[in-house]
C-alpha atoms as a PDB file:
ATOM      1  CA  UNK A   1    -156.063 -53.782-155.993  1.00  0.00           C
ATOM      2  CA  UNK A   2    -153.304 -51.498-154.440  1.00  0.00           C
ATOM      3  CA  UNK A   3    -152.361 -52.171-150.957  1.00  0.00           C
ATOM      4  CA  UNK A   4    -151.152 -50.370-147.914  1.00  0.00           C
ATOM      5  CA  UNK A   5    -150.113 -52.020-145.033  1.00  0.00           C
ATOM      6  CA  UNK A   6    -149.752 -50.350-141.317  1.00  0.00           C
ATOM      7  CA  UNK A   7    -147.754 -51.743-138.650  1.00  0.00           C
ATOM      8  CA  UNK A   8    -150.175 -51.601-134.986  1.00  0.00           C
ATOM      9  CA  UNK A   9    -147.983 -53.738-132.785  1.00  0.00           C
ATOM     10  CA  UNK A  10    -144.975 -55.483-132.673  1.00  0.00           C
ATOM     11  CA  UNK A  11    -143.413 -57.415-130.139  1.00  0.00           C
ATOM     12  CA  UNK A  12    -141.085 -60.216-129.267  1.00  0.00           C
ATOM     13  CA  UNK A  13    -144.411 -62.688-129.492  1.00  0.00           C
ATOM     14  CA  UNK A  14    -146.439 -61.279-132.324  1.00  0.00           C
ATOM     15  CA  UNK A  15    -147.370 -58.466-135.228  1.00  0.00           C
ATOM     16  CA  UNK A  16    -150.177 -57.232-135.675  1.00  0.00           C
ATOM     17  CA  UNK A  17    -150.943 -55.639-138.992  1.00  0.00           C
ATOM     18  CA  UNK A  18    -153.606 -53.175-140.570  1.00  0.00           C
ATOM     19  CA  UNK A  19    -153.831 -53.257-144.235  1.00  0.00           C
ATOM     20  CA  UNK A  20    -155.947 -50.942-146.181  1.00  0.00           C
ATOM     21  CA  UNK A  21    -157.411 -51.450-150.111  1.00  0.00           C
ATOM     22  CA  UNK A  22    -157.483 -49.072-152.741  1.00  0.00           C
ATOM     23  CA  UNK A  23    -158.694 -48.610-156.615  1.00  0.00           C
ATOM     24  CA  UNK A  24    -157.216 -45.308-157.875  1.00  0.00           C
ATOM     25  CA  UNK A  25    -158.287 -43.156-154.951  1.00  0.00           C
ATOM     26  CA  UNK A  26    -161.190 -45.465-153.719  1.00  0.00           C
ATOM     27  CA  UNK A  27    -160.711 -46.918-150.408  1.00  0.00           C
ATOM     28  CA  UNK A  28    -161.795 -50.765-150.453  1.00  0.00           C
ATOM     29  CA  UNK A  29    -162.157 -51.285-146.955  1.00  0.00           C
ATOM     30  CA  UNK A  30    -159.328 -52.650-144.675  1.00  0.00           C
ATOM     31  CA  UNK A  31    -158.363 -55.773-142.289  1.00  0.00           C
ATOM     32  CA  UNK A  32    -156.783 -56.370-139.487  1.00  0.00           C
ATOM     33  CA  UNK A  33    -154.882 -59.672-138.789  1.00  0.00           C
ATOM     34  CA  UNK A  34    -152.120 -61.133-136.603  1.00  0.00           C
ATOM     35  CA  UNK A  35    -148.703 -63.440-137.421  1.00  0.00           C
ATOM     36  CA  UNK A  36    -144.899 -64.447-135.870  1.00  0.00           C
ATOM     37  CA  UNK A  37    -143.330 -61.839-138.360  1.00  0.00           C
ATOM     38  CA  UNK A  38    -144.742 -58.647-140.017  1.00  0.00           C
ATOM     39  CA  UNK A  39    -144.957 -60.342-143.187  1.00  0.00           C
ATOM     40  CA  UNK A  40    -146.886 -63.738-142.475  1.00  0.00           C
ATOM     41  CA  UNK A  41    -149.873 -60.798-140.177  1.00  0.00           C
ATOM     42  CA  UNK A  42    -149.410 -58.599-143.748  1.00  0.00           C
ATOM     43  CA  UNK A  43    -149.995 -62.029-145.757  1.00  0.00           C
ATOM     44  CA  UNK A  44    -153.139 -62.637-143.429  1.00  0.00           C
ATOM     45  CA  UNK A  45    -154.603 -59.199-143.512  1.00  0.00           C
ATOM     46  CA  UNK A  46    -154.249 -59.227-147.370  1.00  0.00           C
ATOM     47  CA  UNK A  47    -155.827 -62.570-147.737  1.00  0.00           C
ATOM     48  CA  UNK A  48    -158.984 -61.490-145.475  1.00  0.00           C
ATOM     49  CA  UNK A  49    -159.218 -57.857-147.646  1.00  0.00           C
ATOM     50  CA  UNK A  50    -159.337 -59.800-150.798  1.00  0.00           C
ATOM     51  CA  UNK A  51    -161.640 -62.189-149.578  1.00  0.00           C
ATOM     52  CA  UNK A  52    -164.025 -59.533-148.069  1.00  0.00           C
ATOM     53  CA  UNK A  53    -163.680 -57.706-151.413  1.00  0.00           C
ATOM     54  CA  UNK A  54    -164.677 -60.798-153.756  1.00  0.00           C
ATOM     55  CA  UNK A  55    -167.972 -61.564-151.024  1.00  0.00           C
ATOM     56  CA  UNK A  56    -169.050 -58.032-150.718  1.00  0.00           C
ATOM     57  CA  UNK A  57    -169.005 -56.192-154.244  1.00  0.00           C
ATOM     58  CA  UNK A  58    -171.082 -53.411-153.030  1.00  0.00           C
ATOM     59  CA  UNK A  59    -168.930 -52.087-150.826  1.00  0.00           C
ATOM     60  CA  UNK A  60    -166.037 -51.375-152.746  1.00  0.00           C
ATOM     61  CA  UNK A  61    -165.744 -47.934-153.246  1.00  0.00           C
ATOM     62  CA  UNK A  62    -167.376 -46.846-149.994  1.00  0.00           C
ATOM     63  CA  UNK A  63    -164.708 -46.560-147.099  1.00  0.00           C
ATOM     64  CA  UNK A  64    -166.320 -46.435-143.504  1.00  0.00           C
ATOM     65  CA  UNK A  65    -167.437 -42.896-142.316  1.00  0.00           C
ATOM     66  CA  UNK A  66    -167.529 -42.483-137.884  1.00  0.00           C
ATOM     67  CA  UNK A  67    -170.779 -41.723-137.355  1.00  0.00           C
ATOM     68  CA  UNK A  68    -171.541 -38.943-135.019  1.00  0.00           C
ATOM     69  CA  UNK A  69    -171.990 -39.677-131.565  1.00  0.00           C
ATOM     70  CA  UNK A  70    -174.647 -38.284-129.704  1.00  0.00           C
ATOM     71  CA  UNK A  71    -174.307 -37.055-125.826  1.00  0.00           C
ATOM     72  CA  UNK A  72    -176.047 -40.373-124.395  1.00  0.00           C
ATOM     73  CA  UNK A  73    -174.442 -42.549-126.479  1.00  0.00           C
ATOM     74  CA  UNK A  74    -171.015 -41.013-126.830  1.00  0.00           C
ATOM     75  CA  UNK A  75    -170.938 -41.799-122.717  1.00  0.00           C
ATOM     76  CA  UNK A  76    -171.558 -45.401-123.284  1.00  0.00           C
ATOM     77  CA  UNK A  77    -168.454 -45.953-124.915  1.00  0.00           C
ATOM     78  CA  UNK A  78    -165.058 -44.915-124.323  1.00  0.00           C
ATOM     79  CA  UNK A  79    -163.562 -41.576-125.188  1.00  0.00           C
ATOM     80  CA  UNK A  80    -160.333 -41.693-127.145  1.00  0.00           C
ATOM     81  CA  UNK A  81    -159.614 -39.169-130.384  1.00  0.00           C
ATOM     82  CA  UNK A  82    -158.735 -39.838-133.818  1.00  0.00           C
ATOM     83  CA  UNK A  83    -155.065 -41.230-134.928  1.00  0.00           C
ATOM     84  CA  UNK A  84    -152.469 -41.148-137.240  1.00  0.00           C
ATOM     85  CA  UNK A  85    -151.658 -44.727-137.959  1.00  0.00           C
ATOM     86  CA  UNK A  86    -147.317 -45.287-139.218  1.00  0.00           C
ATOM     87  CA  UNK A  87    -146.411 -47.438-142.000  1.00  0.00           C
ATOM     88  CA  UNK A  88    -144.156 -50.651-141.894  1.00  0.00           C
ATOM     89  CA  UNK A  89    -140.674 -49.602-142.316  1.00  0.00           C
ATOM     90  CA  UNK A  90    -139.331 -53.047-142.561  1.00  0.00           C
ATOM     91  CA  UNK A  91    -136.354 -52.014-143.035  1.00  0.00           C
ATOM     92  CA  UNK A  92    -135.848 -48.614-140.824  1.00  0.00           C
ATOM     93  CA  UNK A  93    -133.210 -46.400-142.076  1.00  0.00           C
ATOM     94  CA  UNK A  94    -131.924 -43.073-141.019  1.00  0.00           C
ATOM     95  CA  UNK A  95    -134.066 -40.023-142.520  1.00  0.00           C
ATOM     96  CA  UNK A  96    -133.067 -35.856-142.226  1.00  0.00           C
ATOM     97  CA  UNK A  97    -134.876 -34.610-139.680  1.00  0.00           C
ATOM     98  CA  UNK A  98    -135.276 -31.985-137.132  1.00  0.00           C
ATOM     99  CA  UNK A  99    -132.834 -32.863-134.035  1.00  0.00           C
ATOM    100  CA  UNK A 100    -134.664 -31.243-130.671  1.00  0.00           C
ATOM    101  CA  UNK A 101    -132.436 -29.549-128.605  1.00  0.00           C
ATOM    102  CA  UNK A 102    -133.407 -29.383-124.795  1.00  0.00           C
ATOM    103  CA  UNK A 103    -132.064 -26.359-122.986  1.00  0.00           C
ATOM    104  CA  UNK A 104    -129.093 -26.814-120.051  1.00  0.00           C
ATOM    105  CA  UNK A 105    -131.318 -24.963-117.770  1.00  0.00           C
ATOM    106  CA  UNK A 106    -134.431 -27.625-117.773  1.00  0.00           C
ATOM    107  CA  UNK A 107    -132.096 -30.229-118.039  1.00  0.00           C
ATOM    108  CA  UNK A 108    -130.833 -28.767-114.635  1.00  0.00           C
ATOM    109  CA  UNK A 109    -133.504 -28.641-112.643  1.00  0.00           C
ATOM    110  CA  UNK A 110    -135.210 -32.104-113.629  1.00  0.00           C
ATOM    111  CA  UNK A 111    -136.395 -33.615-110.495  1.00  0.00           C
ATOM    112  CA  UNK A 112    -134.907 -36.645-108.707  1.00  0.00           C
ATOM    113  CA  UNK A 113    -137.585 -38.580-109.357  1.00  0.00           C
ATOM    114  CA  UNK A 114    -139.701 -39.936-112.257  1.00  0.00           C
ATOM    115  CA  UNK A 115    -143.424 -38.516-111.990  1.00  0.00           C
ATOM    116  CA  UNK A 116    -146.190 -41.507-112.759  1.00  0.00           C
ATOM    117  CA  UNK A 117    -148.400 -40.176-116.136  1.00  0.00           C
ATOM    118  CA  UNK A 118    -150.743 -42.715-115.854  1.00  0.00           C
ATOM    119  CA  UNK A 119    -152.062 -41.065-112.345  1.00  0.00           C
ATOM    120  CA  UNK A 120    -152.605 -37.770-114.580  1.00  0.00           C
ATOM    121  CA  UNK A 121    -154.837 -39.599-117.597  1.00  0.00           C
ATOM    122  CA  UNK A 122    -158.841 -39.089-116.951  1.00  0.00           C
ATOM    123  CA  UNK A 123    -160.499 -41.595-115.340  1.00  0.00           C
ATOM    124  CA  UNK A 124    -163.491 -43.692-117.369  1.00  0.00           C
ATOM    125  CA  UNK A 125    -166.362 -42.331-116.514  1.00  0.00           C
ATOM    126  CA  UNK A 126    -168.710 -44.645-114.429  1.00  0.00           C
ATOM    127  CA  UNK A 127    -171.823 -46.772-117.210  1.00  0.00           C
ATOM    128  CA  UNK A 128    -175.311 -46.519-115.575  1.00  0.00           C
ATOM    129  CA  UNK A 129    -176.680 -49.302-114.253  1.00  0.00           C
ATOM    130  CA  UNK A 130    -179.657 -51.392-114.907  1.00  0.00           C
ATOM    131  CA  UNK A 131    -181.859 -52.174-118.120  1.00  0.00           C
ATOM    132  CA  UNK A 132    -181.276 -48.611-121.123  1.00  0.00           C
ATOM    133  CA  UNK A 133    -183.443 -48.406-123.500  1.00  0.00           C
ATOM    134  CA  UNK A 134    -181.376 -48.347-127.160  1.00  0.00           C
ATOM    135  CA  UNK A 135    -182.647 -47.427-130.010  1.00  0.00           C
ATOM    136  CA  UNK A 136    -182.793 -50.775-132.706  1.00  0.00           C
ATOM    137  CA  UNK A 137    -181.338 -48.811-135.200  1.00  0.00           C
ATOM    138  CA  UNK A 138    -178.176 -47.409-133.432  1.00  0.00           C
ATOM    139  CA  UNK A 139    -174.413 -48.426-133.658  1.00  0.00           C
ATOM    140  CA  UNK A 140    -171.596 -48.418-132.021  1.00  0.00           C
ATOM    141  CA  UNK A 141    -170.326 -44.986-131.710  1.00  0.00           C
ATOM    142  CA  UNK A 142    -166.809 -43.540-132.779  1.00  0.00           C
ATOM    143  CA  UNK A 143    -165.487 -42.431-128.471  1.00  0.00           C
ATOM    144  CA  UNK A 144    -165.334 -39.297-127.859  1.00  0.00           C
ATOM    145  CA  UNK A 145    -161.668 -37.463-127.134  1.00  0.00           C
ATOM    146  CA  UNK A 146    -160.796 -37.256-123.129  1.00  0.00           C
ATOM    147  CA  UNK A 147    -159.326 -34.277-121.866  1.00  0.00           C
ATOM    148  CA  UNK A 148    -155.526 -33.459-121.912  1.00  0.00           C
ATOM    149  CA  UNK A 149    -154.035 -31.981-119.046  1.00  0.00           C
ATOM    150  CA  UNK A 150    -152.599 -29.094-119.888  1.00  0.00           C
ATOM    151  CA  UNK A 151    -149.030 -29.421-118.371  1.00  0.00           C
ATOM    152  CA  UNK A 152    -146.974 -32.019-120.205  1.00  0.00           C
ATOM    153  CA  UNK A 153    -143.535 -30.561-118.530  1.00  0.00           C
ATOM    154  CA  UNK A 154    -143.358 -33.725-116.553  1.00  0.00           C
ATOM    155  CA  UNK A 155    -143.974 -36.378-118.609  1.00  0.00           C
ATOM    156  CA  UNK A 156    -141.347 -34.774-120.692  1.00  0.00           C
ATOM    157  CA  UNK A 157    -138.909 -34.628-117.378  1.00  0.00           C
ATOM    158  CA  UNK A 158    -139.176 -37.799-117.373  1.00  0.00           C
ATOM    159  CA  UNK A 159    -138.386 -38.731-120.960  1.00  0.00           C
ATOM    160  CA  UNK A 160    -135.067 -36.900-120.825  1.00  0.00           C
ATOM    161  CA  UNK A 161    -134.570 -39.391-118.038  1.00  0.00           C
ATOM    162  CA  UNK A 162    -135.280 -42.352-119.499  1.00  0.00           C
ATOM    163  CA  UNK A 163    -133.585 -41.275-122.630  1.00  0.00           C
ATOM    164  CA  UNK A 164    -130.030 -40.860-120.252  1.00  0.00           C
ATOM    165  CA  UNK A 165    -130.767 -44.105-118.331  1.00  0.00           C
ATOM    166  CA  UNK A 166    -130.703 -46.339-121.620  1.00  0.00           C
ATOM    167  CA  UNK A 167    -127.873 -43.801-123.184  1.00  0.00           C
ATOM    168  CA  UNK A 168    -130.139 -42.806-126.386  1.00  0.00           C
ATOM    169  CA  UNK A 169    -128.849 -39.370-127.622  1.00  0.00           C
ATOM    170  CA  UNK A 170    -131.191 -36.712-129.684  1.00  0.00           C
ATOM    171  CA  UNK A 171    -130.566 -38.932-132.820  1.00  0.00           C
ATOM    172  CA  UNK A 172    -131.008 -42.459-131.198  1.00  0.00           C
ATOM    173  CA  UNK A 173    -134.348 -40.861-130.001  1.00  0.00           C
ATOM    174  CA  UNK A 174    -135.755 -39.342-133.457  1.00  0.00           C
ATOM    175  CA  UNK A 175    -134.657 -42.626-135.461  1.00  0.00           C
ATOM    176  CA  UNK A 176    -137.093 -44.345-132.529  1.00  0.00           C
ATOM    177  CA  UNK A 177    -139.405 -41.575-133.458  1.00  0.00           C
ATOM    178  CA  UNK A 178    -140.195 -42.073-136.624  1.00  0.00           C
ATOM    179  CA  UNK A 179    -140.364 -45.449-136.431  1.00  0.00           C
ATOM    180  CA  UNK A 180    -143.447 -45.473-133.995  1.00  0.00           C
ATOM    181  CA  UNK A 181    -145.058 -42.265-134.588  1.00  0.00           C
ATOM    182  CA  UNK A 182    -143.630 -41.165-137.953  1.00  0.00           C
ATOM    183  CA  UNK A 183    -141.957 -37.815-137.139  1.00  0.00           C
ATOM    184  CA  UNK A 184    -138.749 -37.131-134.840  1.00  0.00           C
ATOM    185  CA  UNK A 185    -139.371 -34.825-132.150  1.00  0.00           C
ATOM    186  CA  UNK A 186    -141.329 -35.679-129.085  1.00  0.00           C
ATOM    187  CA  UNK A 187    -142.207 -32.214-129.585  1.00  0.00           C
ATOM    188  CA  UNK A 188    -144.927 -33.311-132.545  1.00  0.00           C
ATOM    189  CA  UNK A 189    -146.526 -35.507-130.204  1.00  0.00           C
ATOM    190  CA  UNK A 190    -149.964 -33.975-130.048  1.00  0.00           C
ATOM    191  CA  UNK A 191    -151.805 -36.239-127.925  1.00  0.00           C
ATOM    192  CA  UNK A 192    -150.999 -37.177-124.472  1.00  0.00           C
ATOM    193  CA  UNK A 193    -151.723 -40.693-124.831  1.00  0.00           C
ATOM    194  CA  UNK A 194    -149.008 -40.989-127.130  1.00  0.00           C
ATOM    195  CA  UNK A 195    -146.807 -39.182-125.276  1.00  0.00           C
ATOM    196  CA  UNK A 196    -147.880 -41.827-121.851  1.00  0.00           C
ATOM    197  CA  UNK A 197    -147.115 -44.655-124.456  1.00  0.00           C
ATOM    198  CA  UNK A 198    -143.885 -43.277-125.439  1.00  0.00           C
ATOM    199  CA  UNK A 199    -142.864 -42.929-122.130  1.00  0.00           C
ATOM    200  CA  UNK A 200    -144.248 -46.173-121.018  1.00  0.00           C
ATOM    201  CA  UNK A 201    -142.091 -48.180-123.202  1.00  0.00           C
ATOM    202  CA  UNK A 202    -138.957 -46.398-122.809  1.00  0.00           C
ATOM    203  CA  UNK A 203    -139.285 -47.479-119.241  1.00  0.00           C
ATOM    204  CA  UNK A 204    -139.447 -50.761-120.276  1.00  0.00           C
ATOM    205  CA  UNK A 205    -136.363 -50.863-122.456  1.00  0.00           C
ATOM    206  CA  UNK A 206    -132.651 -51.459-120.791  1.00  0.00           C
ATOM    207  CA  UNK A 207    -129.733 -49.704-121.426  1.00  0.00           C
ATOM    208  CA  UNK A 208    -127.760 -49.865-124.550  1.00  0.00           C
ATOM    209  CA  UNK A 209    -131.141 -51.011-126.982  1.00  0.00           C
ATOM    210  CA  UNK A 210    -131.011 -50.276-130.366  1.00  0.00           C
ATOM    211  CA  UNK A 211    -133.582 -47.609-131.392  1.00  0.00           C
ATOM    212  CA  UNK A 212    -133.786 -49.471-134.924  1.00  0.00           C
ATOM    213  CA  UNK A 213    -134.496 -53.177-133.398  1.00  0.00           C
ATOM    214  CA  UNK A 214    -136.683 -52.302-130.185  1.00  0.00           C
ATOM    215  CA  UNK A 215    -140.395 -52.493-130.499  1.00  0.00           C
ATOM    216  CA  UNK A 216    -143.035 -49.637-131.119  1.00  0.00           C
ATOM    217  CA  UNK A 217    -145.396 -48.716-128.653  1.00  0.00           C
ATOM    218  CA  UNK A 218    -149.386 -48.705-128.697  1.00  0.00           C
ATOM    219  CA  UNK A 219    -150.660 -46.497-129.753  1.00  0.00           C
ATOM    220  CA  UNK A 220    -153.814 -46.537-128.030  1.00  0.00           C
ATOM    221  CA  UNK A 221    -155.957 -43.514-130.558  1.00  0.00           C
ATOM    222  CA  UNK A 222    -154.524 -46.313-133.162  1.00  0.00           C
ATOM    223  CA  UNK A 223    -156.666 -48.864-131.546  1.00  0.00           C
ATOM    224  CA  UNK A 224    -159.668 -47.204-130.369  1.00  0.00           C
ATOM    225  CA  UNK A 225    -159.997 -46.107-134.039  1.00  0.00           C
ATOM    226  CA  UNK A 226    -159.723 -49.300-135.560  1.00  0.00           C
ATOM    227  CA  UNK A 227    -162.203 -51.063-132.958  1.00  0.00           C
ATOM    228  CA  UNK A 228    -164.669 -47.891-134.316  1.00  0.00           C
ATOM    229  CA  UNK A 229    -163.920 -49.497-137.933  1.00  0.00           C
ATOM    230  CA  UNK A 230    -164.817 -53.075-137.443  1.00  0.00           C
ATOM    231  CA  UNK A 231    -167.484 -52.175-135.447  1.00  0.00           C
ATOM    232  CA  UNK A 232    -168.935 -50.187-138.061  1.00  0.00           C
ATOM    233  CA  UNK A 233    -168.660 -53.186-140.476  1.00  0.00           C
ATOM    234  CA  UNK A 234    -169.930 -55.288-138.221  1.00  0.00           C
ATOM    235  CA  UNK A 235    -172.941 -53.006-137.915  1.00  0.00           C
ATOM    236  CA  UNK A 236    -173.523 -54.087-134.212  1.00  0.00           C
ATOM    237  CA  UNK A 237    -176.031 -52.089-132.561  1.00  0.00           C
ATOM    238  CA  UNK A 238    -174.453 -50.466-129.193  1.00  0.00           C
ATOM    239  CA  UNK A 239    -175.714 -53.581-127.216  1.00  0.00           C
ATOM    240  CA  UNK A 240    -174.499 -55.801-128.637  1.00  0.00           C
ATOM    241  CA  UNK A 241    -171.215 -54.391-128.456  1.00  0.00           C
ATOM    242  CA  UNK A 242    -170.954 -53.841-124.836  1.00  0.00           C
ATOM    243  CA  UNK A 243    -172.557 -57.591-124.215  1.00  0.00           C
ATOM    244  CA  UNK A 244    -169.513 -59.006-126.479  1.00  0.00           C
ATOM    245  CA  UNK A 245    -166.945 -56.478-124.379  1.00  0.00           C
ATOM    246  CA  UNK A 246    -168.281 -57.367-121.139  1.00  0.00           C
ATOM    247  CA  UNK A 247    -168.549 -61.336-121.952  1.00  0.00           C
ATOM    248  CA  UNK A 248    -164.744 -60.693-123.032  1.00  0.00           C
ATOM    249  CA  UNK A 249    -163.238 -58.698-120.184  1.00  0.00           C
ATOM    250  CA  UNK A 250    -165.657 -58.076-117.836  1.00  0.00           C
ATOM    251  CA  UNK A 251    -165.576 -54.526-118.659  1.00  0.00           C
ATOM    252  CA  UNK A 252    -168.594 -51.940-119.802  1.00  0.00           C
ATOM    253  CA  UNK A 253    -166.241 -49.413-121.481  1.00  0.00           C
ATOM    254  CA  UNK A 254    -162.865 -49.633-123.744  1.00  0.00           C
ATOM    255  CA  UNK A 255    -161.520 -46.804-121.018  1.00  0.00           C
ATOM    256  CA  UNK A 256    -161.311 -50.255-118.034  1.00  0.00           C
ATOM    257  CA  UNK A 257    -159.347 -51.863-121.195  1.00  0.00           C
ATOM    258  CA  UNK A 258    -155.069 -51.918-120.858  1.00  0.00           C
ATOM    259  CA  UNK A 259    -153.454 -51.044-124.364  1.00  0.00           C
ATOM    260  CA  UNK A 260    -152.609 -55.027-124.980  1.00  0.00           C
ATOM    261  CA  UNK A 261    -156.604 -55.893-124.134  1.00  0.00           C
ATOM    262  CA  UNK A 262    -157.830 -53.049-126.508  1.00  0.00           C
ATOM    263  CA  UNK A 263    -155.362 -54.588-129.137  1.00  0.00           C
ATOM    264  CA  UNK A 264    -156.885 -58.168-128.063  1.00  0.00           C
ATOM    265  CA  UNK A 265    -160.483 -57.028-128.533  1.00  0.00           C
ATOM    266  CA  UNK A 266    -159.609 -55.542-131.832  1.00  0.00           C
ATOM    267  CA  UNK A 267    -158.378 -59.015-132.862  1.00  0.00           C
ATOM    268  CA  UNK A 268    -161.865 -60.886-131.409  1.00  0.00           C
ATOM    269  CA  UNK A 269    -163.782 -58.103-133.242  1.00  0.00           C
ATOM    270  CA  UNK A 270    -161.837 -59.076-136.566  1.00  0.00           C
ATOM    271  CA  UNK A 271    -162.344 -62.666-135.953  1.00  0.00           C
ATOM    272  CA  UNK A 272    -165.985 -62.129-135.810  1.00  0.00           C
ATOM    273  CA  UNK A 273    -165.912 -60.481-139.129  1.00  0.00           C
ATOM    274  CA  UNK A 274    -163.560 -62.844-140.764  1.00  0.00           C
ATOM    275  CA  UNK A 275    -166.602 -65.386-139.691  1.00  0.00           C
ATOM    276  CA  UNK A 276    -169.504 -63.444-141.438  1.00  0.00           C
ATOM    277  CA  UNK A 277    -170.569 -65.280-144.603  1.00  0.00           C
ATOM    278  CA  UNK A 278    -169.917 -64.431-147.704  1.00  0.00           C
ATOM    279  CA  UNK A 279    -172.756 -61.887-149.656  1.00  0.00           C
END
């Protein structure tokens, strides 16, 4: 069995790992798993793939397909959009690349002060109340994608900001780049979660950090895809689901989760099927 191993989180406390199976082009299945370094979660994840591979023969060869969401139960969920997950660069080196070049006159009128993205990202959107009917047969379903606003300008204000306050230059900033989102131009960013995340965790970095050393942000399309995943191998029915999410956190929908409880629930849904006996 070839492996491939994806880096989700890492931190000063913890890694968190996704690594994914293959024979030839068929996709084994994956598993997600947690350790001190990126190595030890890797070891983990590994461990739990192999395992789930020797208990359940008949799914090798069958990699999990998102089921289409209908209207009703797209709603009962969250709404996030599909990812592009990065691979461990243990070892992050310098690639060619691009170098973005912002022009004098935006630099020049950048306001004074740092705008707040989070205020611009769509609110969840409130879970009826009281006793739904769901169909026995349903599952969770992959979350729909929330709209983007359509004005980025700024977010991006603020990056150059941030980028000046902790003294990162255009190649500081694309080696950080393509460590967490595997290009490096903020331009590429697609999504403007990622580009929220990004700037979220420059914010949290001081001056003078090393763009090869300092963690990666969430990625939270990353995490509501792999939740979609487990879930699907679970094969929980949409109750059951939102019972375990709001016996967990209180919540009804992934949207009330923060990026680190996503990431947590991602980790109790793996732990659940870690538990499931052996076919």
């Amino acid at each position: 069995m070839q492996t491939q191993a994806k880096l989700c989180h890492l931190d000063q406390d913890r890694c968190v790992v996704l690594v994914e199976g293959f024979e030839g082009d068929r996709s084994l299945g994956s598993a997600l798993a947690e350790g001190v370094t990126v190595m030890d979660a890797e070891d983990l994840a590994i461990a739990r793939l192999q395992k789930r591979c020797a208990g359940t023969p008949a799914l090798i060869g069958e990699r999990p397909k998102p089921t289409k969401p209908s209207a009703q139960s797209a709603s009962e969920l969250d709404g996030q959009q599909e990812i592009r997950t990065t691979p461990i660069v243990r070892q992050p080196s310098v690639t060619a690349g691009d170098a973005q070049h912002t022009s004098s006159a935006t630099t020049s009128e950048m306001p004074k002060q740092m705008p707040d993205p989070e205020r611009r990202v769509q609110q969840p959107r409130p879970t009826p109340q009281g006793n739904q009917a769901v169909e026995s047969s349903s599952q969770m379903p992959p979350s729909e994608a929330p709209t983007d606003p359509d004005d980025w300008s700024e977010e991006l204000t603020a990056i150059d900001l941030e980028l000046q306050r902790i003294g990162w230059d255009r190649e500081k900033e694309r080696i950080y780049l393509e460590r967490a989102f595997g290009h490096g131009s903020r331009h590429r960013l697609t999504r403007f979660n990622d580009l929220v995340a990004y700037l979220k965790r420059l914010r949290e970095l001081s001056a003078g950090s090393d763009p090869q050393q300092t963690s990666v942000p969430l990625r939270r399309s990353d995490l509501v895809n792999q939740s979609d995943e487990i879930l699907q191998r679970l094969n929980w029915q949409q109750e059951q689901a939102r019972e375990f999410l709001h016996q967990n956190f209180q919540a009804t929908s992934r949207q009330q989760l923060s990026d680190e409880q996503l990431l947590t629930f991602n980790m109790l849904l793996e732990e659940q099927l870690v538990a499931l006996p052996s076919q």
